[in-house]
PDB file of N, CA and C in Angstrom:
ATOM      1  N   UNK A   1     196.068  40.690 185.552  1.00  0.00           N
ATOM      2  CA  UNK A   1     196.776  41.813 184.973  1.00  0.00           C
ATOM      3  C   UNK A   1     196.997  41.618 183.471  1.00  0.00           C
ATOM      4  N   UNK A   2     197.227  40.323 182.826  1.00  0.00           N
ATOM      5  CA  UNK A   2     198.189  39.648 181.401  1.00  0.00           C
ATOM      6  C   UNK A   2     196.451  40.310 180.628  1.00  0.00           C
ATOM      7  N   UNK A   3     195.142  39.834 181.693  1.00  0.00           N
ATOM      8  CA  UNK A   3     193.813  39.496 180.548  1.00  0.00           C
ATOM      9  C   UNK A   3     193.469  41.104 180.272  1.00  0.00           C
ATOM     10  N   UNK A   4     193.472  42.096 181.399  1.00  0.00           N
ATOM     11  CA  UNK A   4     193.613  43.373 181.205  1.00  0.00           C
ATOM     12  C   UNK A   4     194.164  43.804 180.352  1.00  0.00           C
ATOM     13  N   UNK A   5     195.715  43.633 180.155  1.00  0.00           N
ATOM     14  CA  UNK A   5     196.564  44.250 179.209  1.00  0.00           C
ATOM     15  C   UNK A   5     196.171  43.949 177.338  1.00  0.00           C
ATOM     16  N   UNK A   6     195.857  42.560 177.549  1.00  0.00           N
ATOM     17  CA  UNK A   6     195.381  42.574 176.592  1.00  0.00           C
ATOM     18  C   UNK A   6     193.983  42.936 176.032  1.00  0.00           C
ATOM     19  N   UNK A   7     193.013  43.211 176.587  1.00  0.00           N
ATOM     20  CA  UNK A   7     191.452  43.766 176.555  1.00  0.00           C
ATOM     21  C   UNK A   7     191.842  45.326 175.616  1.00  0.00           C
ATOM     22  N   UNK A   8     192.865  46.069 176.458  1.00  0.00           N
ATOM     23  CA  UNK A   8     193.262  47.475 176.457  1.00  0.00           C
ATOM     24  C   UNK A   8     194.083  47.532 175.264  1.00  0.00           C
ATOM     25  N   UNK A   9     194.887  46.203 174.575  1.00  0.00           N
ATOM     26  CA  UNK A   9     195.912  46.531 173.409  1.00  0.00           C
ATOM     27  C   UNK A   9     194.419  45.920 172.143  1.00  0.00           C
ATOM     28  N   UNK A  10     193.432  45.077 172.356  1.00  0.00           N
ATOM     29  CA  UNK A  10     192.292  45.071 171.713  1.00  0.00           C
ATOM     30  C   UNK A  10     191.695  46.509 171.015  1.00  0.00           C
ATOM     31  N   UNK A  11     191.562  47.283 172.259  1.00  0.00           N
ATOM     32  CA  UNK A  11     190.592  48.306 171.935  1.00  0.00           C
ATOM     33  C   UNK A  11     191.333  48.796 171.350  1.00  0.00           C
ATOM     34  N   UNK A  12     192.834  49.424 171.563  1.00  0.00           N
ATOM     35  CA  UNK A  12     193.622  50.428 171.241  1.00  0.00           C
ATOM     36  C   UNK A  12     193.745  50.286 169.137  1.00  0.00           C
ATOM     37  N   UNK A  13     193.809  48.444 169.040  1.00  0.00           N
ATOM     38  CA  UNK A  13     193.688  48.508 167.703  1.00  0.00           C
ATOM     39  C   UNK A  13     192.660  48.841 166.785  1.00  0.00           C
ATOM     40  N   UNK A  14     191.793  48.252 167.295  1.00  0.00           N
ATOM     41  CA  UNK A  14     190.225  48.589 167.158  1.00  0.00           C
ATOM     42  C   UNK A  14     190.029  49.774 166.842  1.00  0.00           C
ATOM     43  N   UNK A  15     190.413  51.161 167.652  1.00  0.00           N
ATOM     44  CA  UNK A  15     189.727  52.314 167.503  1.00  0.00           C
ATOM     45  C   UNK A  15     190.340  53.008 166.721  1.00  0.00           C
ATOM     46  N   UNK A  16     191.856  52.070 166.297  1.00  0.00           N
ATOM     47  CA  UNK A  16     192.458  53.584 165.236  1.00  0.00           C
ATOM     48  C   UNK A  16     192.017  53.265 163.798  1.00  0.00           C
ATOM     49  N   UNK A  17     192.339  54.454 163.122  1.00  0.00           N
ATOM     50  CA  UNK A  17     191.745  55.164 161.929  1.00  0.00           C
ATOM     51  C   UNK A  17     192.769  53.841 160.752  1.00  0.00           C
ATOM     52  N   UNK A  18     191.341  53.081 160.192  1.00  0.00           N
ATOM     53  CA  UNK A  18     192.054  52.162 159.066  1.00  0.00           C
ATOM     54  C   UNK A  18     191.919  52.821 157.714  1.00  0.00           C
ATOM     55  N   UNK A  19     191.809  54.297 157.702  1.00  0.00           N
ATOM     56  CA  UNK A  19     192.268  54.758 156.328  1.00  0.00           C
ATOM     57  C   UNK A  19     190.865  54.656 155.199  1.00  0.00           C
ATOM     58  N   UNK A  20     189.576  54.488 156.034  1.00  0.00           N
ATOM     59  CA  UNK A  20     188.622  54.082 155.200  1.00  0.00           C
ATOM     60  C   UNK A  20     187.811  55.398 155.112  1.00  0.00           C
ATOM     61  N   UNK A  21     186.992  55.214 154.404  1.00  0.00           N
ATOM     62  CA  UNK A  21     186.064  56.390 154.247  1.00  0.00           C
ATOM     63  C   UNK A  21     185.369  56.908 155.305  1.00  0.00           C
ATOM     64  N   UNK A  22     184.361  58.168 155.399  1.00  0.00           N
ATOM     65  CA  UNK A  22     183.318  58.116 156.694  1.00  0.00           C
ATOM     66  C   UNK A  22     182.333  57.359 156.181  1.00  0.00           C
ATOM     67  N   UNK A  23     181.717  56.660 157.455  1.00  0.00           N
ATOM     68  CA  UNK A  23     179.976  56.015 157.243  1.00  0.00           C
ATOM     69  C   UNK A  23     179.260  56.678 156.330  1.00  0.00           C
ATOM     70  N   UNK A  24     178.381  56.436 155.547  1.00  0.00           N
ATOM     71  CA  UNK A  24     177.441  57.313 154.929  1.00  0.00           C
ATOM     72  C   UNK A  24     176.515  57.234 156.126  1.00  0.00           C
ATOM     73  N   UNK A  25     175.927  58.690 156.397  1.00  0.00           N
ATOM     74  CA  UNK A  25     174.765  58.895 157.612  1.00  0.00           C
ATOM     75  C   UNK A  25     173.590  58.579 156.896  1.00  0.00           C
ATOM     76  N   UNK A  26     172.499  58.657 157.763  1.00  0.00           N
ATOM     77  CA  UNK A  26     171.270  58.569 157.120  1.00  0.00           C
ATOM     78  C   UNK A  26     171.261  60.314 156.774  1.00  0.00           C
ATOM     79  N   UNK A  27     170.650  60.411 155.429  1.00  0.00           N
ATOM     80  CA  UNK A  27     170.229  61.758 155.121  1.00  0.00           C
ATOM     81  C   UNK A  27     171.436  62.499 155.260  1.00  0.00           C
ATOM     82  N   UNK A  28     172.347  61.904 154.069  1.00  0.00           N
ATOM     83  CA  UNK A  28     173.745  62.511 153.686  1.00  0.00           C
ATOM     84  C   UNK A  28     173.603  62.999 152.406  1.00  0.00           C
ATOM     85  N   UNK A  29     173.671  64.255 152.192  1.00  0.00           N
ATOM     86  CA  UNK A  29     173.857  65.111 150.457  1.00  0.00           C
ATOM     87  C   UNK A  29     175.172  64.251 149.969  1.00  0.00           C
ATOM     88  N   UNK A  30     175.032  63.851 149.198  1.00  0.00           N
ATOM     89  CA  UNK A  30     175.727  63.691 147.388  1.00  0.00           C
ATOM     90  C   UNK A  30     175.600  64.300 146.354  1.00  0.00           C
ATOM     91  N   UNK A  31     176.578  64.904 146.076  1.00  0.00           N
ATOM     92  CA  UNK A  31     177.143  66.051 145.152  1.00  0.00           C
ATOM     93  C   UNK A  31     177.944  65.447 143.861  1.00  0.00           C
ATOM     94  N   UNK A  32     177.240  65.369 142.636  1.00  0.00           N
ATOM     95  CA  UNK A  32     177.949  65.196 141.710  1.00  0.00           C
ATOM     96  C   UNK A  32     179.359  64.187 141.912  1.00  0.00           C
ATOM     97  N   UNK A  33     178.367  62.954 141.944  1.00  0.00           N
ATOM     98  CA  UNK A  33     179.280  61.964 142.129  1.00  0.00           C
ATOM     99  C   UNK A  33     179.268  60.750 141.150  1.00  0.00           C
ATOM    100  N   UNK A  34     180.524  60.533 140.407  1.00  0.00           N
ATOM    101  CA  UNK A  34     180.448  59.932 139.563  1.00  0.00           C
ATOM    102  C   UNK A  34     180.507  58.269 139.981  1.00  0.00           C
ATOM    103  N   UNK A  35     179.543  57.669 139.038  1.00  0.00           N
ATOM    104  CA  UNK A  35     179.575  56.098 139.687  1.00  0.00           C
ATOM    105  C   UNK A  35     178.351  55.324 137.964  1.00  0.00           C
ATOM    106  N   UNK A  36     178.496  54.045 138.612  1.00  0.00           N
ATOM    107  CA  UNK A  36     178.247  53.284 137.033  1.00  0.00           C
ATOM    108  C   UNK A  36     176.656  52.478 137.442  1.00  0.00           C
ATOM    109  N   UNK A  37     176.244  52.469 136.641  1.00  0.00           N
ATOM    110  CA  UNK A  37     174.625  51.952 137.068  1.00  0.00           C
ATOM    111  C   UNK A  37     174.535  50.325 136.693  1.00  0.00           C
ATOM    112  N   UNK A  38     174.347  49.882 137.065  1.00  0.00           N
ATOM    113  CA  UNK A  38     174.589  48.212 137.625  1.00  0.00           C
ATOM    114  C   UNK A  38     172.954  47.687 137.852  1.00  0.00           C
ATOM    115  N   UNK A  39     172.493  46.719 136.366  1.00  0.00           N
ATOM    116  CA  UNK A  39     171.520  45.899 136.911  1.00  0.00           C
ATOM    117  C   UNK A  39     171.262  44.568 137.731  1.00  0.00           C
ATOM    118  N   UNK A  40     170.414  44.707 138.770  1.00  0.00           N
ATOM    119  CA  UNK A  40     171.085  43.800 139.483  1.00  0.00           C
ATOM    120  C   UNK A  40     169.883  42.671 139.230  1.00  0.00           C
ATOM    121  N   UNK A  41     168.412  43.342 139.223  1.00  0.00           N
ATOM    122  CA  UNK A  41     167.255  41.694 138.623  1.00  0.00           C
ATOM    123  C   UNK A  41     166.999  42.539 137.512  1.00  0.00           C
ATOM    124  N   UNK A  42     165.206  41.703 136.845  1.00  0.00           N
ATOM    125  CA  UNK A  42     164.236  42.608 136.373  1.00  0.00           C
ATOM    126  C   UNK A  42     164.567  44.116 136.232  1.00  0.00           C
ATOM    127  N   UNK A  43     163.774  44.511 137.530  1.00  0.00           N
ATOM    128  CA  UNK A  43     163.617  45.270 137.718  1.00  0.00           C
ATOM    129  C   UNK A  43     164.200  46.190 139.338  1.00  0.00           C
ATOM    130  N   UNK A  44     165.328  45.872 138.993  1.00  0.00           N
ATOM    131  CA  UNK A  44     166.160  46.720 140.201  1.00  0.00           C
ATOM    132  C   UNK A  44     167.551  47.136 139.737  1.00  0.00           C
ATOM    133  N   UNK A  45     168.026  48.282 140.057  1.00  0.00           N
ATOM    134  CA  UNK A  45     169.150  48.836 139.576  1.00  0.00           C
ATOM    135  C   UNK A  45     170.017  49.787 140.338  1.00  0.00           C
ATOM    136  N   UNK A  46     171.181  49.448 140.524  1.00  0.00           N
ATOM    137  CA  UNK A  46     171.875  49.957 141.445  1.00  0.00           C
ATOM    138  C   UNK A  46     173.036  51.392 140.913  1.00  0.00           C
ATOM    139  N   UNK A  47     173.152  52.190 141.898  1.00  0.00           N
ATOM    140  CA  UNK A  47     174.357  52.692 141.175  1.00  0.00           C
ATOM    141  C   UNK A  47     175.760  52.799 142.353  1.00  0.00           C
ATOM    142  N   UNK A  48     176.636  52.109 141.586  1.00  0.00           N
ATOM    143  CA  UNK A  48     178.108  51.577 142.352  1.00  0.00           C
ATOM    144  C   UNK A  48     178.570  52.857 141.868  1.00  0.00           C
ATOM    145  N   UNK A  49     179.215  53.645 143.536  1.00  0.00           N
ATOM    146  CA  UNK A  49     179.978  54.480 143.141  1.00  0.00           C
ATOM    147  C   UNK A  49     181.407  54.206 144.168  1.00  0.00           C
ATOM    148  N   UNK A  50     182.207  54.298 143.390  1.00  0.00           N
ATOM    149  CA  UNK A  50     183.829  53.582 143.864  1.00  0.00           C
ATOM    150  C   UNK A  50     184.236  54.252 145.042  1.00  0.00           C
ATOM    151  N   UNK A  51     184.017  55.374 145.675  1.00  0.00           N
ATOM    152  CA  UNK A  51     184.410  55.691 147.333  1.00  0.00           C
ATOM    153  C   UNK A  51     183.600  55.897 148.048  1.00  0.00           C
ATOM    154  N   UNK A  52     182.190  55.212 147.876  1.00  0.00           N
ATOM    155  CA  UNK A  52     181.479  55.336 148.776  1.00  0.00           C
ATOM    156  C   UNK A  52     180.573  54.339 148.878  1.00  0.00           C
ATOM    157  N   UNK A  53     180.158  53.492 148.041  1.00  0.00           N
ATOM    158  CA  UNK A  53     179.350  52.122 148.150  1.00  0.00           C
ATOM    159  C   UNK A  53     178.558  52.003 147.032  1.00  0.00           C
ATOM    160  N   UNK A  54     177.267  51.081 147.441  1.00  0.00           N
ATOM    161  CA  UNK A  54     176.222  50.945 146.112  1.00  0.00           C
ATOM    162  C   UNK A  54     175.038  51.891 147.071  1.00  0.00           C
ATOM    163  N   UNK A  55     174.217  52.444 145.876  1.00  0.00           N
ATOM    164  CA  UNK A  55     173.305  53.067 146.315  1.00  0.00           C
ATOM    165  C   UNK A  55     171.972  52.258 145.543  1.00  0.00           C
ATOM    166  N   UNK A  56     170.955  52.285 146.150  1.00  0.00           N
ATOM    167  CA  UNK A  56     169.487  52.067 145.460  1.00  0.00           C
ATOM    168  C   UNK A  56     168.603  53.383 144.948  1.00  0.00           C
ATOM    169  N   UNK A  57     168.863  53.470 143.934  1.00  0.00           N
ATOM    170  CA  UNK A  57     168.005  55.226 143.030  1.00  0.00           C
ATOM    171  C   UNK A  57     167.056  54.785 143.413  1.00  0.00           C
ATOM    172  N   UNK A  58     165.878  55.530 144.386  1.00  0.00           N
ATOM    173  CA  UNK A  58     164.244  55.305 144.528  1.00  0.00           C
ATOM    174  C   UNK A  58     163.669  55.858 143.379  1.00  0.00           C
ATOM    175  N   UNK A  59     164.258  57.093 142.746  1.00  0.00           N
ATOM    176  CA  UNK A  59     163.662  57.752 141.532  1.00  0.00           C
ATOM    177  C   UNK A  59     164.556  57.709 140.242  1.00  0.00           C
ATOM    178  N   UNK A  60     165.204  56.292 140.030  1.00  0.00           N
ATOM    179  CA  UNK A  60     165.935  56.636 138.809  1.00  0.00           C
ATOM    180  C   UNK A  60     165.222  56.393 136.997  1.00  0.00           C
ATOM    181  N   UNK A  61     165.050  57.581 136.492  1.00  0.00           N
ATOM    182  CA  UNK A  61     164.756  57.448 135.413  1.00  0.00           C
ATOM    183  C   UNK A  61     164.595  56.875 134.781  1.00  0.00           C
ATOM    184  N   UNK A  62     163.566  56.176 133.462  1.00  0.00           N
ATOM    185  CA  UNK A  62     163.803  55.167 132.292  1.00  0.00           C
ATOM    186  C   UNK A  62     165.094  55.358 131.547  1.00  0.00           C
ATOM    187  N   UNK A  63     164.915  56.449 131.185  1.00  0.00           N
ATOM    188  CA  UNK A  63     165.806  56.114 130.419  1.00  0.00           C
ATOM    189  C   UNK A  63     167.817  56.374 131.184  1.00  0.00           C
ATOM    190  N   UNK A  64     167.996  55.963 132.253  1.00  0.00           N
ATOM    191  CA  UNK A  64     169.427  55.671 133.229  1.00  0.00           C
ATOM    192  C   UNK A  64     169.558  54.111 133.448  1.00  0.00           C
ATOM    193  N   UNK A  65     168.099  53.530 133.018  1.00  0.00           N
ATOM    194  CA  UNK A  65     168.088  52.399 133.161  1.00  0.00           C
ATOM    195  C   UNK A  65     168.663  51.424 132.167  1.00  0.00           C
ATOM    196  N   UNK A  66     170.032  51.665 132.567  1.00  0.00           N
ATOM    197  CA  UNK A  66     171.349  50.742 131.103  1.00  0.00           C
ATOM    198  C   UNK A  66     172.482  50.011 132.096  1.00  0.00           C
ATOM    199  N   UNK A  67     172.322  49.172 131.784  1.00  0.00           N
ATOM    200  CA  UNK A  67     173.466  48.110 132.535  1.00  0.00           C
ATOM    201  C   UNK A  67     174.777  49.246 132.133  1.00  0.00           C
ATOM    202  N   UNK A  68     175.688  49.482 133.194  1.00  0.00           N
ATOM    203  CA  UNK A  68     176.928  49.970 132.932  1.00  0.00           C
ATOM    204  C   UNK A  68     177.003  50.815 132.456  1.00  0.00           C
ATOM    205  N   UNK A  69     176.366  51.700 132.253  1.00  0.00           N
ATOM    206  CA  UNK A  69     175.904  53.305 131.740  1.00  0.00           C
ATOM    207  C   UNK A  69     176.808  54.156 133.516  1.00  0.00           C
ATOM    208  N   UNK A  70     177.723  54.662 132.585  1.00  0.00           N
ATOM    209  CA  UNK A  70     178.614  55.787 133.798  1.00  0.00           C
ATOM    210  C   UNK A  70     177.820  57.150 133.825  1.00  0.00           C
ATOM    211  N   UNK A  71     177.798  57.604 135.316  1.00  0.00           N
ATOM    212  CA  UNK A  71     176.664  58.661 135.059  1.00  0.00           C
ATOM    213  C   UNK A  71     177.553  59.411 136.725  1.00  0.00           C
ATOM    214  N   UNK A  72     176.469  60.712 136.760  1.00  0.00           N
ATOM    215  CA  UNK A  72     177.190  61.834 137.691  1.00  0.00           C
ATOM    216  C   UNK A  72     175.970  62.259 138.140  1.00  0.00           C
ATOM    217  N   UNK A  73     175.795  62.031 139.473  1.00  0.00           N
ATOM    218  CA  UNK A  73     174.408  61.890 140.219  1.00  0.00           C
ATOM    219  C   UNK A  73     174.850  63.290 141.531  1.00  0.00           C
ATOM    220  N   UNK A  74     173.846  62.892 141.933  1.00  0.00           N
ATOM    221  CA  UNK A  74     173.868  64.629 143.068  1.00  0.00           C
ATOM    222  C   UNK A  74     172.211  64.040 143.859  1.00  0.00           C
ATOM    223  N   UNK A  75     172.352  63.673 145.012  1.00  0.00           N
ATOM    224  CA  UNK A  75     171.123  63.527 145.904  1.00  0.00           C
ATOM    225  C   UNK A  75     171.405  63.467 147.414  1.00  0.00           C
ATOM    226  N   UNK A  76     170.594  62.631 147.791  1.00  0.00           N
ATOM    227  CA  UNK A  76     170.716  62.560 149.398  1.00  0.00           C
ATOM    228  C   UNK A  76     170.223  61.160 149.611  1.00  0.00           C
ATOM    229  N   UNK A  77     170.902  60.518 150.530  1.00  0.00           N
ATOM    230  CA  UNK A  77     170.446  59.251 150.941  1.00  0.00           C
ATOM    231  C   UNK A  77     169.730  59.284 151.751  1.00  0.00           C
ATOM    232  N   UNK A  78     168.532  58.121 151.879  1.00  0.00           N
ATOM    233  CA  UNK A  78     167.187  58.096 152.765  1.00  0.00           C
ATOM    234  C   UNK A  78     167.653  56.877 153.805  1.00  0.00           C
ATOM    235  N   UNK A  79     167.085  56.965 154.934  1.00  0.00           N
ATOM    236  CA  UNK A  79     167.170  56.002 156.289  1.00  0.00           C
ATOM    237  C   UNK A  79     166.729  54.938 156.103  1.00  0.00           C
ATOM    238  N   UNK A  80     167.060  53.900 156.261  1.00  0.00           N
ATOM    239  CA  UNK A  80     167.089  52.459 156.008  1.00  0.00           C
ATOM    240  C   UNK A  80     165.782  52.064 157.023  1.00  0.00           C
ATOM    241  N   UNK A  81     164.840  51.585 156.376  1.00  0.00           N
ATOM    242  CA  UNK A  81     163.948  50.697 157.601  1.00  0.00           C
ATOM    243  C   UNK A  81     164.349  49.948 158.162  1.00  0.00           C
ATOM    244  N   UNK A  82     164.409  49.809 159.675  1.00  0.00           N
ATOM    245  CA  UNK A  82     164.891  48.566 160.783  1.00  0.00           C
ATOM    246  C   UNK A  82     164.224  47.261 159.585  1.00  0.00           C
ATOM    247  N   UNK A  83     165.033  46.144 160.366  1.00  0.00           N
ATOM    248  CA  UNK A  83     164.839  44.951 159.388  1.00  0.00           C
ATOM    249  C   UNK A  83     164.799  44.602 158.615  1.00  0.00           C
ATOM    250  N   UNK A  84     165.207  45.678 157.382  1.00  0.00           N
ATOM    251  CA  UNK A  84     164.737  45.637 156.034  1.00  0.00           C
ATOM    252  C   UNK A  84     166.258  45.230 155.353  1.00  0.00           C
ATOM    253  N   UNK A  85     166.400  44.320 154.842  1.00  0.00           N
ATOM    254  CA  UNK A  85     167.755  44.008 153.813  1.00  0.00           C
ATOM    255  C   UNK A  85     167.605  44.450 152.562  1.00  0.00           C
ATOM    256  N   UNK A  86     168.797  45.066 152.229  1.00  0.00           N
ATOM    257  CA  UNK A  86     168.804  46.188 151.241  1.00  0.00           C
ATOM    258  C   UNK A  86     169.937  45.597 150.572  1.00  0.00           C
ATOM    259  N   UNK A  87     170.303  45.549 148.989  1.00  0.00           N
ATOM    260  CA  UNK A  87     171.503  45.601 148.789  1.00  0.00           C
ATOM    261  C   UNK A  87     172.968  46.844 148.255  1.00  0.00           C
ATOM    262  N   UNK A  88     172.117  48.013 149.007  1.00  0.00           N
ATOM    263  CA  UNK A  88     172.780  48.984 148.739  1.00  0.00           C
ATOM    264  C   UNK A  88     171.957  50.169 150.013  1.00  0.00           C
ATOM    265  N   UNK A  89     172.190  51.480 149.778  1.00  0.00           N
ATOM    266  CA  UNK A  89     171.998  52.341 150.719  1.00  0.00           C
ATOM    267  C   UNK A  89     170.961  52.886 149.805  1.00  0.00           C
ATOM    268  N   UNK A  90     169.324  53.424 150.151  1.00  0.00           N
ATOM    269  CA  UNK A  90     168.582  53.868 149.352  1.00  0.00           C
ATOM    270  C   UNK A  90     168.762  55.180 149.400  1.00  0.00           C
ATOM    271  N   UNK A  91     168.452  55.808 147.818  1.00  0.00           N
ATOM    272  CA  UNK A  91     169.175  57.100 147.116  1.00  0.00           C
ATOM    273  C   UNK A  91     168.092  57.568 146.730  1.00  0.00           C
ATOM    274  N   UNK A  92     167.700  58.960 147.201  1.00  0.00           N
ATOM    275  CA  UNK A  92     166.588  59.869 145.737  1.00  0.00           C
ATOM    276  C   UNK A  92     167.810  60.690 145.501  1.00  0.00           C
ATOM    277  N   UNK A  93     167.388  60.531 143.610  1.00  0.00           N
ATOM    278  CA  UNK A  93     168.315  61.661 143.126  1.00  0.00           C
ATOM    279  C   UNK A  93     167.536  62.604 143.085  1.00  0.00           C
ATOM    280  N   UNK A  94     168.470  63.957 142.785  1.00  0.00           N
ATOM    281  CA  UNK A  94     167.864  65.015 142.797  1.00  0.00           C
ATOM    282  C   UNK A  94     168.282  65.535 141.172  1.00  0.00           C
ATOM    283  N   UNK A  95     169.300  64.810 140.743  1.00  0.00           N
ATOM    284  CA  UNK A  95     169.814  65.474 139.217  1.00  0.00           C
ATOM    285  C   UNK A  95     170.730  63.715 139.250  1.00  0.00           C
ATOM    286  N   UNK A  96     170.749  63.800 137.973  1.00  0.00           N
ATOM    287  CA  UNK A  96     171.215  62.548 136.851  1.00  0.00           C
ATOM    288  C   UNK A  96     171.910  62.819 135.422  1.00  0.00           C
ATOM    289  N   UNK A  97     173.095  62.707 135.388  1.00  0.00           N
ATOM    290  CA  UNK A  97     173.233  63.352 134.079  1.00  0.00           C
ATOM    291  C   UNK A  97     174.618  62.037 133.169  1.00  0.00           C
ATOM    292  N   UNK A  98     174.768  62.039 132.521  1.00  0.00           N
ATOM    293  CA  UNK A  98     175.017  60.425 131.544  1.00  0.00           C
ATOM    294  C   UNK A  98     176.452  60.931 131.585  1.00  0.00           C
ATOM    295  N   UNK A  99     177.783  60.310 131.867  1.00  0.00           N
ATOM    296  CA  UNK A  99     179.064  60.901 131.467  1.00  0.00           C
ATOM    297  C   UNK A  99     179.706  59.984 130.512  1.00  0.00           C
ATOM    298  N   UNK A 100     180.839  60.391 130.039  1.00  0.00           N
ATOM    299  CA  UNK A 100     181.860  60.166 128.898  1.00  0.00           C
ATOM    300  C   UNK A 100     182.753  59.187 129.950  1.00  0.00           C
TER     301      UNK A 100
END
């Protein structure tokens, strides 16, 4: 009865709402969302946006390509290949524009 009760006060914590954001889905629109572009090697560049994660731009521009350059993006995120380690969620933008 004691291992039950506790299984059931497990889940009960488990399932409530910790105040966090929703998942990003696969093939979720992003709307003019402001976030900062972050080089992470060479040639890879991320853009960290503060309520929702890091994204990977598949199509981000030469010239967006600035360490710490704040910018206001609008796309849709693409589905992650099984097995594939990513260090962010991959992004085509659809518009890119440089902010103040």
């Amino acid at each position: 009865m004691r291992k039950t009760f506790l299984i059931l006060i497990f889940a009960i914590v488990g399932c409530r709402d910790m105040g966090q954001e929703p998942p990003i889905t696969p093939e979720m629109d992003l709307t003019n969302v402001q976030g900062i572009i972050q080089k992470v090697s060479a040639d890879l560049y991320v853009i960290n946006v503060e309520t929702y994660g890091t994204y990977i731009p598949l199509n981000l521009p030469t010239d967006f390509m600035v360490d710490g350059l704040p910018v206001l993006v609008t796309g849709r995120t693409v589905i992650i290949p099984l097995n594939i380690g990513y260090p962010g969620i991959p992004f085509r933008i659809s518009s890119i524009t440089k902010r103040r």
